[in-house]
Structure formats: structure tokens, C-alpha cells
N, C-alpha and C. Protein backbone atom coordinates (compact mmCIF):
# COMPACT_ATOMS: atom_id res chain seq x y z
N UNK A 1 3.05 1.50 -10.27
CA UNK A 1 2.28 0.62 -9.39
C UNK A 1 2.67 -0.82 -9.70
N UNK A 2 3.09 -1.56 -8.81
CA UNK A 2 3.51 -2.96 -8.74
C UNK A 2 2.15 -3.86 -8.34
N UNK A 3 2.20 -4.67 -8.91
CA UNK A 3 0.33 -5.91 -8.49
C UNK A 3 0.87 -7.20 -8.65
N UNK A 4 0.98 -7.63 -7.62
CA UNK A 4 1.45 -9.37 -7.42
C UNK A 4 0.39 -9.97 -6.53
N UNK A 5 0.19 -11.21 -7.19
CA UNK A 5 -0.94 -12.20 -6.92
C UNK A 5 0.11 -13.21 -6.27
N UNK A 6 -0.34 -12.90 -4.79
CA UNK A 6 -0.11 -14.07 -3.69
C UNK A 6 -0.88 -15.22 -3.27
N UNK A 7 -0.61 -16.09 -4.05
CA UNK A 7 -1.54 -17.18 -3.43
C UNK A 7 -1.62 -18.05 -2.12
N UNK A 8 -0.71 -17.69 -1.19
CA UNK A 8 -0.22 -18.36 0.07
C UNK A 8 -0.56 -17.54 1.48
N UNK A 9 -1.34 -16.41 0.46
CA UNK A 9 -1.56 -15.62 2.09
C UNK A 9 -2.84 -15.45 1.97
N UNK A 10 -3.04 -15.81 2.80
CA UNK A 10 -4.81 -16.30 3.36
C UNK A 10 -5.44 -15.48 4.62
N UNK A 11 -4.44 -14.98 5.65
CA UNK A 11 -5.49 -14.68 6.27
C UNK A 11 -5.01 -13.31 7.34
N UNK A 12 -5.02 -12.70 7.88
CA UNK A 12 -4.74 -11.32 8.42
C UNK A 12 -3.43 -11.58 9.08
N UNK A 13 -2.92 -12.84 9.75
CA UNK A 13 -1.25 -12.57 10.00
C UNK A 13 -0.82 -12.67 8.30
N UNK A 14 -1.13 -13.01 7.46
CA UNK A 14 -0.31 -12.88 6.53
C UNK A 14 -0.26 -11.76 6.08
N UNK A 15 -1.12 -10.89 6.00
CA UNK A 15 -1.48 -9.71 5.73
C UNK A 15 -0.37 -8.67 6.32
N UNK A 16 -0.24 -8.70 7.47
CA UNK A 16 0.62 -8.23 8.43
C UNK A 16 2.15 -8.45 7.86
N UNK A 17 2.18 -9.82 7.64
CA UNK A 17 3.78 -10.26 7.14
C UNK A 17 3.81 -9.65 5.71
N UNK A 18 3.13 -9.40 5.00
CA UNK A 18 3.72 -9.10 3.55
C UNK A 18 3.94 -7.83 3.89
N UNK A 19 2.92 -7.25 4.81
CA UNK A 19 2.49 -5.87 5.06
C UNK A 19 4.49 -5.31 5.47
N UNK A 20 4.92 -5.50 6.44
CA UNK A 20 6.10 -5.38 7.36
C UNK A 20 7.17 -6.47 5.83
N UNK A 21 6.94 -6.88 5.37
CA UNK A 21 8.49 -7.36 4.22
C UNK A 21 8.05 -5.48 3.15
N UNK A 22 7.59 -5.77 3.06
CA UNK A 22 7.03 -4.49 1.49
C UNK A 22 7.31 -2.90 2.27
N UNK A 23 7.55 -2.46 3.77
CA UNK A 23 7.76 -1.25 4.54
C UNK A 23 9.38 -1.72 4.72
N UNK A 24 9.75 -2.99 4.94
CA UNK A 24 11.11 -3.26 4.99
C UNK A 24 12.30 -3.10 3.65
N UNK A 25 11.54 -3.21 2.46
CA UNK A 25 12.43 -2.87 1.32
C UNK A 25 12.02 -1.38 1.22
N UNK A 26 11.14 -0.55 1.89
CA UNK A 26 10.66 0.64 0.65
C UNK A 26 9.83 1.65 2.57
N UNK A 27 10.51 2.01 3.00
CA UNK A 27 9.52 2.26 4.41
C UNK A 27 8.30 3.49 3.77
N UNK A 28 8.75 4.09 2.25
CA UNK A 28 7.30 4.80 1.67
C UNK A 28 6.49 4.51 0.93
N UNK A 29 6.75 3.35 1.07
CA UNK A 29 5.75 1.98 0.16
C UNK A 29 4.20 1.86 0.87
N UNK A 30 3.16 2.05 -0.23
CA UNK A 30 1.69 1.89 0.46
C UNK A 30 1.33 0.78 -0.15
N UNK A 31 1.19 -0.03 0.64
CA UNK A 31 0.78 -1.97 0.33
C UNK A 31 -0.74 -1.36 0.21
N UNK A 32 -1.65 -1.81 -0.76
CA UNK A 32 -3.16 -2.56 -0.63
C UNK A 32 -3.03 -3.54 -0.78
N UNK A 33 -3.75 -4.04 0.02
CA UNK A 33 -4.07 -5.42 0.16
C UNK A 33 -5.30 -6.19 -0.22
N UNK A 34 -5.42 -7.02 -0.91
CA UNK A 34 -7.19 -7.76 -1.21
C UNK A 34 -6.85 -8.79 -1.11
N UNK A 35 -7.09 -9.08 0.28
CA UNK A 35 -7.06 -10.31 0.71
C UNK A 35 -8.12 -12.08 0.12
N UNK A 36 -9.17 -11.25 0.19
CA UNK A 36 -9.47 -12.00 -0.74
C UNK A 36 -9.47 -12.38 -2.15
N UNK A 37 -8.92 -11.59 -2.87
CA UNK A 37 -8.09 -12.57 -4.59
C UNK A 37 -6.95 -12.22 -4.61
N UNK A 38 -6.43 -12.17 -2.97
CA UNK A 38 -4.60 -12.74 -3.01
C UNK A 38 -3.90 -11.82 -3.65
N UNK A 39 -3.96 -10.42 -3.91
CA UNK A 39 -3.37 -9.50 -4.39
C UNK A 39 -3.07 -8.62 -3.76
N UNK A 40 -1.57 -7.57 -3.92
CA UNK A 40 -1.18 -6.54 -3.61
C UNK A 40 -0.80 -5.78 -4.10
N UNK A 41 -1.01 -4.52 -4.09
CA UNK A 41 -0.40 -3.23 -5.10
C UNK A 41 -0.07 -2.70 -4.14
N UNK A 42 1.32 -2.55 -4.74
CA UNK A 42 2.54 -1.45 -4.04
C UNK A 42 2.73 -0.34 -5.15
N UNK A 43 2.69 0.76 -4.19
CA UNK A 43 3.09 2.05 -4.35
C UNK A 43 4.39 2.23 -4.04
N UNK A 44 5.49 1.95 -5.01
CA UNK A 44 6.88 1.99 -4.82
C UNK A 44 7.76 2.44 -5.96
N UNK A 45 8.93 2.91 -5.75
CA UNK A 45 10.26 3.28 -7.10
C UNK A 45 11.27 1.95 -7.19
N UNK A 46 10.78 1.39 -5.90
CA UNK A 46 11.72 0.58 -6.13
C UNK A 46 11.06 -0.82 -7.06
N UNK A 47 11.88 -1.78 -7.46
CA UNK A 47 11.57 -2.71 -8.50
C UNK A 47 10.62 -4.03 -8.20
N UNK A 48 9.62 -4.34 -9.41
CA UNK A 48 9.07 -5.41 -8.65
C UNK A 48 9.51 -6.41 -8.25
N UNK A 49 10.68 -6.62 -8.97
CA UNK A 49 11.86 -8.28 -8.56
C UNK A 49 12.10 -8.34 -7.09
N UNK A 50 12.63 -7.03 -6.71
CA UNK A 50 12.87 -6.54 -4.80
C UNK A 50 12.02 -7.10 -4.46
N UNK A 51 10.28 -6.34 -4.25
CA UNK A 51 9.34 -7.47 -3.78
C UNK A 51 9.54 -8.76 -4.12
N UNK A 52 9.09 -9.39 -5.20
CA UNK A 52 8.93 -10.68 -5.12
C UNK A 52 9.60 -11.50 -4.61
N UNK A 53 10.90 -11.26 -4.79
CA UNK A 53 12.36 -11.80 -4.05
C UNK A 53 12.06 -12.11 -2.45
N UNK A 54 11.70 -10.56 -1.71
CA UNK A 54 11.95 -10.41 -0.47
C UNK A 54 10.20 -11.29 -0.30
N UNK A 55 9.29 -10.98 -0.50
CA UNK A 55 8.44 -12.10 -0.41
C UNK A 55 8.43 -13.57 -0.50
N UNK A 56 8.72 -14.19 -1.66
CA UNK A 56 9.26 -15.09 -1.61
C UNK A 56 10.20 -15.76 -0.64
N UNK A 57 11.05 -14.90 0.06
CA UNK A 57 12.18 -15.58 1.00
C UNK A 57 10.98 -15.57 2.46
N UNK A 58 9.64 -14.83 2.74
CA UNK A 58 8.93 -14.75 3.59
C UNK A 58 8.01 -16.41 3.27
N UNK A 59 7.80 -16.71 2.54
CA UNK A 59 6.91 -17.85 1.79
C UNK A 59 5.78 -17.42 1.50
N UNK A 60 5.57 -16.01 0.26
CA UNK A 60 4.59 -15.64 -0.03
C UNK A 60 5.21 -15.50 -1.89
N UNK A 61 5.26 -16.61 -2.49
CA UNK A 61 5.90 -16.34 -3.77
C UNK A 61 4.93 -15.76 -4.61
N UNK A 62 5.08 -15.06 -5.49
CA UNK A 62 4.04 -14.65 -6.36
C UNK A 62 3.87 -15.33 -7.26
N UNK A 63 2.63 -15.75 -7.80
CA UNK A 63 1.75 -16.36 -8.76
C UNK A 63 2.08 -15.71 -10.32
């Protein structure tokens, strides 16, 4: 389980955008989302650097 604290996504389109980057590296990846304390846990094999990377290039860098 991967858990990165996004501090730049605030509000349900962002939600959407991390949602669609995190199905784009991993399409069997299950994002939760808690939008309110800016966190996501991915259910993935692949590495947390992939996320953060591919987030980051979205403008959602992790904290």
C-alpha cells in the first residue's frame, strides 16, 4: 500500500485528476482518496516514485 499526502488537491476535479494519473500508470490500481487531509492510498505493484513522479508532472507533488 502506497500513502502520499497531497497538499494541492483541494477539491473534486482534483480528485478526478489524481484519480485518472494513478489508473494511467497502474489501470489495477484502487486510489482512496481523503480529500479532506490530502491523502491517497494506492493499491499498486508498481513503485511509489512512479506515482509521485507522474503526480508531480500533474501539479499534485507530494508532501
Amino acid at each position: 500500500m502506497i500513502e502520499l499526502t497531497l497538499p494541492d488537491m483541494t477539491c473534486n476535479h482534483c480528485v478526478k485528476t489524481v484519480t485518472a494519473t494513478v489508473q494511467r500508470i497502474d489501470p489495477q490500481a484502487t486510489p482512496q482518496i481523503d480529500l479532506a487531509t490530502h491523502r491517497v492510498r494506492i493499491e499498486s505493484a508498481q513503485p511509489a516514485e512512479v506515482f509521485a513522479k507522474a503526480l508531480t508532472e500533474e501539479g499534485y507533488a507530494p508532501a
